[in-house]
N, C-alpha and C. Protein backbone atom coordinates (compact mmCIF):
# COMPACT_ATOMS: atom_id res chain seq x y z
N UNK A 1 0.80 -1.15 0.00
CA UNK A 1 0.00 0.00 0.00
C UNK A 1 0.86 1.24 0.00
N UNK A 2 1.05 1.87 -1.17
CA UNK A 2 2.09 3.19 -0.71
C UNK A 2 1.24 3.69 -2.29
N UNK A 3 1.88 4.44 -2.36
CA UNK A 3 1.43 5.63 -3.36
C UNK A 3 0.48 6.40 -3.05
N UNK A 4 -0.07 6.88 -4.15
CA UNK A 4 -1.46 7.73 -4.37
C UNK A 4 -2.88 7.11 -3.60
N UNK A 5 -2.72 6.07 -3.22
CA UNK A 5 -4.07 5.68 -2.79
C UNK A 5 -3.90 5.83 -1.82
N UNK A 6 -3.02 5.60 -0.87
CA UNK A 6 -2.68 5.57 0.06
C UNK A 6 -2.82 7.13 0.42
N UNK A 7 -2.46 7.64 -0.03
CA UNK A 7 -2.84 9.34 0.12
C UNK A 7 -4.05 10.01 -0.24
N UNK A 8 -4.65 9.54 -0.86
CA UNK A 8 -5.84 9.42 -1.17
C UNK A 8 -6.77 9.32 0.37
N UNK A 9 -6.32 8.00 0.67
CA UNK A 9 -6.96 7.98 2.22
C UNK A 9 -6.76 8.38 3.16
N UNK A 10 -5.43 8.59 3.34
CA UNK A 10 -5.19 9.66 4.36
C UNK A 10 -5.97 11.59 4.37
N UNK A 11 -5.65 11.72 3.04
CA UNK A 11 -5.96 12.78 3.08
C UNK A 11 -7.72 12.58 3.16
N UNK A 12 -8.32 11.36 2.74
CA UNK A 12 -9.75 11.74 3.11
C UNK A 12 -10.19 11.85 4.53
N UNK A 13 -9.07 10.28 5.30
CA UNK A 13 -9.43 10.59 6.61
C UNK A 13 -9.20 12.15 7.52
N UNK A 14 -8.02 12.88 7.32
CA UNK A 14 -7.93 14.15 7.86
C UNK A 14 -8.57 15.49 7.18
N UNK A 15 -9.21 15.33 6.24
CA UNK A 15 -10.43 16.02 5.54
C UNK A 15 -11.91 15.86 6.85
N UNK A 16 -12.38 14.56 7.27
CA UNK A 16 -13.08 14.30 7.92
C UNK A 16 -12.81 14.46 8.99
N UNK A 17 -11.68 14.68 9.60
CA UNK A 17 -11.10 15.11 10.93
C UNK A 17 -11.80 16.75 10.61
N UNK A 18 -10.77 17.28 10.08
CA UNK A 18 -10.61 18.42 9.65
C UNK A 18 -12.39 19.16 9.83
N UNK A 19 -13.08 18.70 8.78
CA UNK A 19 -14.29 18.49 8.91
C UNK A 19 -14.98 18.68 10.57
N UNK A 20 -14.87 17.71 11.11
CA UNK A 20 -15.65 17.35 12.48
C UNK A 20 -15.35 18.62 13.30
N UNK A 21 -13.96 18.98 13.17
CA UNK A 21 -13.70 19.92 14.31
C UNK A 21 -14.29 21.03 13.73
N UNK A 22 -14.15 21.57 12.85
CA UNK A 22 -14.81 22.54 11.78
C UNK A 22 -16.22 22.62 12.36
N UNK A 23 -17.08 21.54 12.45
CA UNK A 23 -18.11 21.80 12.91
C UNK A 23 -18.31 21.67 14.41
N UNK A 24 -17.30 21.26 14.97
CA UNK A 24 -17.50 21.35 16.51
C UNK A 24 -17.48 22.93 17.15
N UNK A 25 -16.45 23.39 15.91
CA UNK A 25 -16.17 25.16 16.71
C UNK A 25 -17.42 25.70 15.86
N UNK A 26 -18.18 25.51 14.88
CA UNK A 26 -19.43 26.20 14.66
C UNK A 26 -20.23 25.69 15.40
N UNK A 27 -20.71 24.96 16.20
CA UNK A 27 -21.62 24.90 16.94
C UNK A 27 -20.93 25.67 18.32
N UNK A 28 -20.31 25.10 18.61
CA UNK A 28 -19.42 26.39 20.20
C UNK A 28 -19.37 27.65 19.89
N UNK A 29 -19.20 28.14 18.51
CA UNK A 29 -19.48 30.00 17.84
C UNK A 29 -21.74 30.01 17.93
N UNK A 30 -21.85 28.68 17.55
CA UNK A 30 -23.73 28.98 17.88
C UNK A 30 -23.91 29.56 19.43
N UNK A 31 -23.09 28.35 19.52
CA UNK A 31 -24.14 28.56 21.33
C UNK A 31 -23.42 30.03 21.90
N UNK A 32 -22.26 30.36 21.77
CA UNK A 32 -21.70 31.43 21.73
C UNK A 32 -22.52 32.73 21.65
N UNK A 33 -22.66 33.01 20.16
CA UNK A 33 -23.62 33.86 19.85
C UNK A 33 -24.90 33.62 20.33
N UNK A 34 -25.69 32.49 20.48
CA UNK A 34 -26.98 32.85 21.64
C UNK A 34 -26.51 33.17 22.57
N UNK A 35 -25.74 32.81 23.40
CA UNK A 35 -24.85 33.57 24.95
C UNK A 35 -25.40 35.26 24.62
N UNK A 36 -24.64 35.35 23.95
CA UNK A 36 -24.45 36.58 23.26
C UNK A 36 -25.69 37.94 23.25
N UNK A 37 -26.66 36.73 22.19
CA UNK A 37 -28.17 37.77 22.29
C UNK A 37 -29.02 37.33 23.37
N UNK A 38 -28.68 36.54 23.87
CA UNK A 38 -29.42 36.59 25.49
C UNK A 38 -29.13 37.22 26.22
N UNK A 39 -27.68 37.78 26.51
CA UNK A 39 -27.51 38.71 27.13
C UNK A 39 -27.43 40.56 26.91
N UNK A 40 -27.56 40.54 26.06
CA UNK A 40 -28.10 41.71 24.99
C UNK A 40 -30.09 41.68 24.91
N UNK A 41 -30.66 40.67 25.20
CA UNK A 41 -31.65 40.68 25.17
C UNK A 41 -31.76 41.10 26.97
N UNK A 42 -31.32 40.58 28.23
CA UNK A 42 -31.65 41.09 29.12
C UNK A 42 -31.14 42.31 29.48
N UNK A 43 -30.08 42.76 29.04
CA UNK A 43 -29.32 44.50 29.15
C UNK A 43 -30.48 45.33 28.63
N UNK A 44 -31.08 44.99 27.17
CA UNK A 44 -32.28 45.60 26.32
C UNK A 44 -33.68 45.58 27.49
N UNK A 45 -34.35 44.82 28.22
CA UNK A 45 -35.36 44.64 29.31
C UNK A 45 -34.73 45.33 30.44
N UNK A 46 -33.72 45.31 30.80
CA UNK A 46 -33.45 46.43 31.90
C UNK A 46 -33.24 47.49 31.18
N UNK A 47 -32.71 48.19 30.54
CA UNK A 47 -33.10 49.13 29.82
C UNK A 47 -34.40 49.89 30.16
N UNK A 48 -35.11 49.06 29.31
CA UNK A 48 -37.09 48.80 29.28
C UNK A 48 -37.16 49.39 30.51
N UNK A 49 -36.82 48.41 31.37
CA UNK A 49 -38.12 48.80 32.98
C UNK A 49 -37.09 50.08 33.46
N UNK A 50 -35.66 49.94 33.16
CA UNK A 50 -35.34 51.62 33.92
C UNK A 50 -36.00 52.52 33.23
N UNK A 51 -36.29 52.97 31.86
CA UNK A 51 -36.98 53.61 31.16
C UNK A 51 -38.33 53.44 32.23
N UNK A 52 -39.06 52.43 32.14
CA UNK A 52 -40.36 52.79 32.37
C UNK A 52 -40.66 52.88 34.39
N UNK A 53 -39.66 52.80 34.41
CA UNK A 53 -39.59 53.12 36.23
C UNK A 53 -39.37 54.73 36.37
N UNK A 54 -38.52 55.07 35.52
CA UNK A 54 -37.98 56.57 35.28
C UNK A 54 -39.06 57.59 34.60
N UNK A 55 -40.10 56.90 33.80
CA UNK A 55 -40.95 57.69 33.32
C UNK A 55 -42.45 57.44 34.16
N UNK A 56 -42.21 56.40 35.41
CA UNK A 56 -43.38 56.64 35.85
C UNK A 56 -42.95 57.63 37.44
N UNK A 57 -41.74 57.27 37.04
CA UNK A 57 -41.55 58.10 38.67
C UNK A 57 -41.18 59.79 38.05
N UNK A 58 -41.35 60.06 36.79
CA UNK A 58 -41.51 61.32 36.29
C UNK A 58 -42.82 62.00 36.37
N UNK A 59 -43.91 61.00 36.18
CA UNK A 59 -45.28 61.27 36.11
C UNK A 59 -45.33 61.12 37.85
N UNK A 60 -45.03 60.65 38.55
CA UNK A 60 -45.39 60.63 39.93
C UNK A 60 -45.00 62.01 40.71
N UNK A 61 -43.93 62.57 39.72
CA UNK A 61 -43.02 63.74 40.46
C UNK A 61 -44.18 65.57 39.57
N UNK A 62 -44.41 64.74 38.68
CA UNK A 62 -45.21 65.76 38.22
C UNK A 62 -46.83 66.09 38.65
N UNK A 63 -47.33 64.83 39.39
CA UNK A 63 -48.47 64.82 39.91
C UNK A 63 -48.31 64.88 40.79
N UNK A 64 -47.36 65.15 41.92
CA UNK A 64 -47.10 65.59 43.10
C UNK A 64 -47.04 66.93 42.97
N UNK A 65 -46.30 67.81 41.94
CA UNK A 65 -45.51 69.34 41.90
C UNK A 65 -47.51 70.03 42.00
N UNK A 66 -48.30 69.00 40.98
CA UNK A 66 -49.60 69.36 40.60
C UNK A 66 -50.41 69.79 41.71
N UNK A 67 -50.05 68.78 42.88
CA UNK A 67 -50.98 68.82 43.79
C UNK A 67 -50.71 69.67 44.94
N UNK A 68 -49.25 70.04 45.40
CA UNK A 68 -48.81 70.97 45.93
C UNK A 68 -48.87 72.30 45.03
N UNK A 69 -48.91 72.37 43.96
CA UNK A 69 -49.75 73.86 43.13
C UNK A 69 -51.09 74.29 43.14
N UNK A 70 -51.70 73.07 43.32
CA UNK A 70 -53.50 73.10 43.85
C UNK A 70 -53.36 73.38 45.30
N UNK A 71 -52.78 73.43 46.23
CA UNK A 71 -52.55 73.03 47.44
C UNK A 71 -52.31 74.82 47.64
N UNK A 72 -51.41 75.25 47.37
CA UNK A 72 -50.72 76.57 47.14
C UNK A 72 -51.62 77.48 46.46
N UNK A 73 -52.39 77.35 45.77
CA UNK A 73 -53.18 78.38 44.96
C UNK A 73 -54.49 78.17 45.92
N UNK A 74 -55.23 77.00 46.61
CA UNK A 74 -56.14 77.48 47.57
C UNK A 74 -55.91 78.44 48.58
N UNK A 75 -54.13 77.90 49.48
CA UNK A 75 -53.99 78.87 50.10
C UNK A 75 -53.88 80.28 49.56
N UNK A 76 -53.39 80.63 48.37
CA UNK A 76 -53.39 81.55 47.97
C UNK A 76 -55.07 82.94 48.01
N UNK A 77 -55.89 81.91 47.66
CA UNK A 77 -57.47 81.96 47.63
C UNK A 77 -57.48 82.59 48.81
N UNK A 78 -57.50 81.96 49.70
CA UNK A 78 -58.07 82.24 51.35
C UNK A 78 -57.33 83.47 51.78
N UNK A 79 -55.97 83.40 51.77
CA UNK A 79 -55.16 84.57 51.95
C UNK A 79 -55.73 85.93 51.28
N UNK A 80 -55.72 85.45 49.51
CA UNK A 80 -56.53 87.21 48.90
C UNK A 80 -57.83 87.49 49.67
N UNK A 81 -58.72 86.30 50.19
CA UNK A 81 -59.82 86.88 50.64
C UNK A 81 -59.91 87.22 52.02
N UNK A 82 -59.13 86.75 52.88
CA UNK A 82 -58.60 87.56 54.17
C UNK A 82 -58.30 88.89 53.94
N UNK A 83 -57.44 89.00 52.53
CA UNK A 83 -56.70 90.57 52.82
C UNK A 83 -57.72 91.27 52.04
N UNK A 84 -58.56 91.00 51.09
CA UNK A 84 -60.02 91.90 50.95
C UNK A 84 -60.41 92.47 51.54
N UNK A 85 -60.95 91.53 52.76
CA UNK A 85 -61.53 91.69 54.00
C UNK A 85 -61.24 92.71 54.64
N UNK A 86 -59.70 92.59 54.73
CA UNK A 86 -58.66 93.84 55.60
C UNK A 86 -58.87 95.20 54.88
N UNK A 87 -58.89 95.06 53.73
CA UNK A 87 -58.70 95.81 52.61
C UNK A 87 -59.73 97.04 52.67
N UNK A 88 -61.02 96.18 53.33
CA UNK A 88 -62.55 97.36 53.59
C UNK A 88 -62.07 98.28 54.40
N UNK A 89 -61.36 98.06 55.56
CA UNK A 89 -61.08 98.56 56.69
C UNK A 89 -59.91 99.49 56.29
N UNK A 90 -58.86 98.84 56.05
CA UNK A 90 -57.18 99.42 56.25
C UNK A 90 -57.38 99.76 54.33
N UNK A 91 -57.72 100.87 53.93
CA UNK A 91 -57.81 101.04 52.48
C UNK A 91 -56.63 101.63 52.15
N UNK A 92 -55.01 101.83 53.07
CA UNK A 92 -54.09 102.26 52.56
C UNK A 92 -53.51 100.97 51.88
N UNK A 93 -53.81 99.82 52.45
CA UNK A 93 -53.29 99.02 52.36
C UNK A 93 -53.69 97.74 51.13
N UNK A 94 -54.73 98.38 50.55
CA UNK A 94 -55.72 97.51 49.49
C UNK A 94 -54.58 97.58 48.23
N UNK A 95 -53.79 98.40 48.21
CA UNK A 95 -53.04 98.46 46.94
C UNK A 95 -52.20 97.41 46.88
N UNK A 96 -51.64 97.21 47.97
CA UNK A 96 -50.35 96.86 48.03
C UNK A 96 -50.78 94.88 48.61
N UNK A 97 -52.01 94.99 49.02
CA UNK A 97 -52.15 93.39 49.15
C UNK A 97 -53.10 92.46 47.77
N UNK A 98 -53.35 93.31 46.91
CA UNK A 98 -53.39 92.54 45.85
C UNK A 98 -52.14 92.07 45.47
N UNK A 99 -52.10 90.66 45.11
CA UNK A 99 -51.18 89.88 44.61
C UNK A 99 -51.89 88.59 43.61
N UNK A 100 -51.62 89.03 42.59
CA UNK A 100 -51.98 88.21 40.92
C UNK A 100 -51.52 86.82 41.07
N UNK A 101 -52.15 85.75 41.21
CA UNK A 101 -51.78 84.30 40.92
C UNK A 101 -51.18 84.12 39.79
N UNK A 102 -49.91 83.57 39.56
CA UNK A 102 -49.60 83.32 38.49
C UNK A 102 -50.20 82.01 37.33
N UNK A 103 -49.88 82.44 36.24
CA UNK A 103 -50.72 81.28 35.82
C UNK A 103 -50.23 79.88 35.68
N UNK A 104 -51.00 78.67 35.49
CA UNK A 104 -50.72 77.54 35.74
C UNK A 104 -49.94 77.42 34.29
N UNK A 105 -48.94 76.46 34.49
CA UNK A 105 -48.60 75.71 32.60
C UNK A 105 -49.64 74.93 31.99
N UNK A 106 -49.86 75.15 31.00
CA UNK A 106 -50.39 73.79 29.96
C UNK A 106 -50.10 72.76 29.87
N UNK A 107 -48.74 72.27 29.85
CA UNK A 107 -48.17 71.21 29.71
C UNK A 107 -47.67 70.23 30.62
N UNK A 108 -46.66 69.14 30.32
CA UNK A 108 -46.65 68.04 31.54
C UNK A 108 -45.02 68.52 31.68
N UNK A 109 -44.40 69.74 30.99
CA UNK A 109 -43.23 70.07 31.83
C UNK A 109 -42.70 70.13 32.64
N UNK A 110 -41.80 69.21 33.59
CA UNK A 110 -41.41 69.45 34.60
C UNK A 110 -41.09 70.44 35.33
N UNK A 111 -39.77 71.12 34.27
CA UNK A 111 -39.35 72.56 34.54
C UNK A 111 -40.10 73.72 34.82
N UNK A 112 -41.41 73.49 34.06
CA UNK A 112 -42.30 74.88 33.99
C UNK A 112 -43.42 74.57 35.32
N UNK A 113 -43.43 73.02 35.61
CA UNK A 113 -44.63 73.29 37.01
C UNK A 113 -43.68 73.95 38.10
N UNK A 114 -42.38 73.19 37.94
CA UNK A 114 -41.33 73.55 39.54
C UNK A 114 -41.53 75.46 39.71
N UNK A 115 -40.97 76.07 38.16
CA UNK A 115 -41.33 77.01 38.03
C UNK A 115 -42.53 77.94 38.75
N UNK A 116 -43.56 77.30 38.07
CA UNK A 116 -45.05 77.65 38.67
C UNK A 116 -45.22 77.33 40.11
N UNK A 117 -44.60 76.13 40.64
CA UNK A 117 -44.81 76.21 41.94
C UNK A 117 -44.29 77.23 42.83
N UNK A 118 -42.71 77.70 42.48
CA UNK A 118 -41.94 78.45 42.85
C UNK A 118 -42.25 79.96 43.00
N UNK A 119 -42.73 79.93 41.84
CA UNK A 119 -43.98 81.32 41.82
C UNK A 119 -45.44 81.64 43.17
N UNK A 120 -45.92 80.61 42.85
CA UNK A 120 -47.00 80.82 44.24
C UNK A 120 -46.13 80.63 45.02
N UNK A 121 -45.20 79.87 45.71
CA UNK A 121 -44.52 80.21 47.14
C UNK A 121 -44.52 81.90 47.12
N UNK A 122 -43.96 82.06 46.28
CA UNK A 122 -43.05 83.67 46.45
C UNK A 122 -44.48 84.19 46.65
N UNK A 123 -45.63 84.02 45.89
CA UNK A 123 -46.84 84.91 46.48
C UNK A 123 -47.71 84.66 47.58
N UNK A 124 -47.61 83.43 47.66
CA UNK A 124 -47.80 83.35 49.29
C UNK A 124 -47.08 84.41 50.08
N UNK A 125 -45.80 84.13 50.06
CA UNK A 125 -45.06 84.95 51.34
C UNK A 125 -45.05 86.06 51.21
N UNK A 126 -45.49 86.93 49.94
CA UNK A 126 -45.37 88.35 50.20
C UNK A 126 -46.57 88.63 50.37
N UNK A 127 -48.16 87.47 50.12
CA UNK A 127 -48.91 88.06 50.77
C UNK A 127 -49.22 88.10 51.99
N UNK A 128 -48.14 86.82 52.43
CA UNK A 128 -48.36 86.78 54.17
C UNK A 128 -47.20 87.97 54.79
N UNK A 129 -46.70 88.63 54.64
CA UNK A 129 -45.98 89.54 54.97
C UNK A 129 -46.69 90.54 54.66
N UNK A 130 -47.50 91.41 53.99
CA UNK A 130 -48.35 91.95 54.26
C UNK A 130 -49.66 91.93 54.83
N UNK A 131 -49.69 91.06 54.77
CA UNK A 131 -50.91 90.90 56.02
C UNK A 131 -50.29 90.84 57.47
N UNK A 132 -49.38 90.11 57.75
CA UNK A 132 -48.69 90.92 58.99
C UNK A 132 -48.21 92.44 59.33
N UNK A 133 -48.02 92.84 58.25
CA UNK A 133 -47.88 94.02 58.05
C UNK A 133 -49.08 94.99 58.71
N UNK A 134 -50.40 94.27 57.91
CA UNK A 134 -51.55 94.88 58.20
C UNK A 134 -51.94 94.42 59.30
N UNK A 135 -51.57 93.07 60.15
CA UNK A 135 -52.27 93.10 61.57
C UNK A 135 -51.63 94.16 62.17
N UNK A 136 -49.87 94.23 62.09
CA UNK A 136 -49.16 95.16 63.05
C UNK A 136 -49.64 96.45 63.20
N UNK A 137 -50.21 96.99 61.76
CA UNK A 137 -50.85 98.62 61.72
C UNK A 137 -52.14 98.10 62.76
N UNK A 138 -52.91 97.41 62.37
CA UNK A 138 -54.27 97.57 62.70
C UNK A 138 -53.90 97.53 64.12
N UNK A 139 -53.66 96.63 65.04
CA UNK A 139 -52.44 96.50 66.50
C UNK A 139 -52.71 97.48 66.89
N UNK A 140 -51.68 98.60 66.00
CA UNK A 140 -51.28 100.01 66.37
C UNK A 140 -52.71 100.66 66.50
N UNK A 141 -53.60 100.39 66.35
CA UNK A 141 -54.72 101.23 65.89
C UNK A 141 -55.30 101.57 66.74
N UNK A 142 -55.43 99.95 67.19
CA UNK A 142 -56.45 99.18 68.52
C UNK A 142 -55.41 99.59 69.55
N UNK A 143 -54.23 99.86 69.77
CA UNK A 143 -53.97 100.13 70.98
C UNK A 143 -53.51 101.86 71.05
N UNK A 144 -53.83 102.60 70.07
CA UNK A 144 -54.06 104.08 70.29
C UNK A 144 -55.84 103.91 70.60
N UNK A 145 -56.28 103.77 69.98
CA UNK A 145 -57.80 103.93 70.44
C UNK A 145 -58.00 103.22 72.03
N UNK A 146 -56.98 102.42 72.01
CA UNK A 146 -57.28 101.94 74.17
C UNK A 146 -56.65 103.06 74.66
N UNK A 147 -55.25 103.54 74.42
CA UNK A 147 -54.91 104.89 74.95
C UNK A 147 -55.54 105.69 75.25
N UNK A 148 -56.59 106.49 73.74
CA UNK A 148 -57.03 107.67 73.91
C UNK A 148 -58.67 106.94 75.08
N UNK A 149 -58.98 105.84 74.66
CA UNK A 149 -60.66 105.82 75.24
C UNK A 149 -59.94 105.71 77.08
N UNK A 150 -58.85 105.50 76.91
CA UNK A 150 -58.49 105.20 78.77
C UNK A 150 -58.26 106.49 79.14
N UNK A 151 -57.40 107.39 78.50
CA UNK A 151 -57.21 108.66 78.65
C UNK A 151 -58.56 109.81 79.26
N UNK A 152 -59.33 109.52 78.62
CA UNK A 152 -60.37 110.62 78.42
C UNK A 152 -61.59 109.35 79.45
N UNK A 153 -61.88 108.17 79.63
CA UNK A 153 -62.58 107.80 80.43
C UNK A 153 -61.99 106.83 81.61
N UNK A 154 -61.83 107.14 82.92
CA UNK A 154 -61.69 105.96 83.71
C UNK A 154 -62.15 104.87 84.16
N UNK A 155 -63.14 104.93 83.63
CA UNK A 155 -63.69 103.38 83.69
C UNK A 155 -62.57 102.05 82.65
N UNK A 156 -62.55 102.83 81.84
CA UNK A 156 -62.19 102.03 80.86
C UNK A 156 -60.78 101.39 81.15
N UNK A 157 -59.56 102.18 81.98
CA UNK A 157 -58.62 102.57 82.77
C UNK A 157 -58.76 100.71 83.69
N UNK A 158 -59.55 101.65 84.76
CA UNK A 158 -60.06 100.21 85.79
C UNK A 158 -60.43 99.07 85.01
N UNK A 159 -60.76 98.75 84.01
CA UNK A 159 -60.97 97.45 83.20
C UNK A 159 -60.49 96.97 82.63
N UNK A 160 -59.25 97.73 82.77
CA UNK A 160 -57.98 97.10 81.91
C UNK A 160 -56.87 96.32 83.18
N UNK A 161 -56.95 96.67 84.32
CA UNK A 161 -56.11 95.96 85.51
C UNK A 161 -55.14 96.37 85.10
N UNK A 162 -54.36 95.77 86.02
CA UNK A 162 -52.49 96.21 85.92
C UNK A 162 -51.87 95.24 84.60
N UNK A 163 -52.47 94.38 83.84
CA UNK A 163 -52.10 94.14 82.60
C UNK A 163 -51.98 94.95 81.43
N UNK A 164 -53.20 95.56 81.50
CA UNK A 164 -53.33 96.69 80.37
C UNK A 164 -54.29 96.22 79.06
N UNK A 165 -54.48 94.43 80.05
CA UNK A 165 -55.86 94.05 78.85
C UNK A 165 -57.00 94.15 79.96
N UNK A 166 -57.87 93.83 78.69
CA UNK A 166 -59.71 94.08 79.36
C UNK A 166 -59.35 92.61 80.46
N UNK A 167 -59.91 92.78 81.39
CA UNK A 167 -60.39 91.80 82.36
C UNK A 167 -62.06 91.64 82.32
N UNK A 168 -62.72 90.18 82.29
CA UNK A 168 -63.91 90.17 82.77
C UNK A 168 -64.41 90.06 84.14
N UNK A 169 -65.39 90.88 84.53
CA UNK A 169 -65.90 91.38 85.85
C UNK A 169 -67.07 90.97 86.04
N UNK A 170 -67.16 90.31 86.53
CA UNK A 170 -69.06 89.82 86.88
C UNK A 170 -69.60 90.95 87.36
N UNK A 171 -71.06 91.30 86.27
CA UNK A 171 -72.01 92.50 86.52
C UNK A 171 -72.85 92.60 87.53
N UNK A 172 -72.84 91.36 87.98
CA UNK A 172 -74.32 91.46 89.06
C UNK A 172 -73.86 89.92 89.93
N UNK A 173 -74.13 90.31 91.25
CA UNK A 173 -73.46 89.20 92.22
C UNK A 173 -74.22 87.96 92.68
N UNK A 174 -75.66 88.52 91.85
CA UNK A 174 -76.50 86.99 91.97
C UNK A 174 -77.38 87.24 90.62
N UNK A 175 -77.35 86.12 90.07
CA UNK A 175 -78.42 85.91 89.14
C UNK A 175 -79.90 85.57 89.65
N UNK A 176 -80.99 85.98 88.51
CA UNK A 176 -81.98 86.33 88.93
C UNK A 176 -82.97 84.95 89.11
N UNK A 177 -81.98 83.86 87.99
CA UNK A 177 -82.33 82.30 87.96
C UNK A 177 -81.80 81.76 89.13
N UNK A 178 -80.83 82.25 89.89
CA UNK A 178 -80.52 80.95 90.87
C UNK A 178 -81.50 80.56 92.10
N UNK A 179 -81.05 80.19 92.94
CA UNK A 179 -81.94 79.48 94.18
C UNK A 179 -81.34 80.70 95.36
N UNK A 180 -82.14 81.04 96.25
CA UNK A 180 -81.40 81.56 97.21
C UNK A 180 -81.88 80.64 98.31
């Protein structure tokens, strides 16, 4: 057995070698590459849910800013209609305690509710600073008018005690309902 045939078979047998391993490393490059997009497929799903964790905790942050702006513009409400109120009375002061609500956004902007919220704070506090403003005058008002009414009457004097506020005094030392 020598020559060409002989080579013949050899070379078929290491063709079929050759062969086998050939397909042993394409199947180890298969399973490989599924490795591959399976893990590209779960990087892609986390992805997904951070996306959709991030856009619901966007909508959660924006329906919160919403509800503390509803929250803020009632107080706002109650406050203008307190200082109305004041406003009949103390008319130096009607100018200066109007304060304009700003307006709400249209949209689901984050930036522009923080904005808007940031806005009613600031009008809250300058309308609550004028209205302190206006108790302190009115204060002043009520305690020149105790001055002058103590001044000019002593009764009024004696009913104030050594505090300088009204004290209550029982008018009559028996009622007309009791038992004697």
């Amino acid at each position: 057995m020598s020559g060409p045939i002989t080579c013949g078979y050899l070379i078929t047998h290491a063709l079929l070698l050759l062969s086998a391993r050939a397909i042993k490393e394409a199947r180890a490059m298969k399973q490989e590459y599924g490795q591959v997009l399976a893990q590209l497929r779960d990087r892609e799903l986390a992805v997904a849910q951070a996306r959709q964790g991030q856009r619901a905790a966007r909508l959660e942050r924006i329906a919160a800013v919403r509800q503390e702006a509803q929250r803020q513009m009632a107080r706002l409400g109650r406050l203008q209609s307190l200082a109305q109120s004041l406003a009949t009375q103390m008319p130096e002061l009607a100018q200066k305690i109007f304060v304009p609500a700003p307006a709400a956004p249209t949209g689901d902007d984050d930036a522009a509710w923080s904005a808007h919220l940031r806005a009613l704070d600031i009008s809250v506090r300058e309308l609550e600073t004028l209205l302190g403003q206006a108790g302190r005058a009115f204060g002043a008002q009520v305690r020149a008018t105790l001055a002058t009414a103590s001044a000019t009457d002593p009764d009024v004097e004696a009913s104030m005690g050594s505090t300088g506020r009204p004290t209550c005094s029982p008018t009559s030392a028996s009622s007309p309902s009791a038992p004697s």
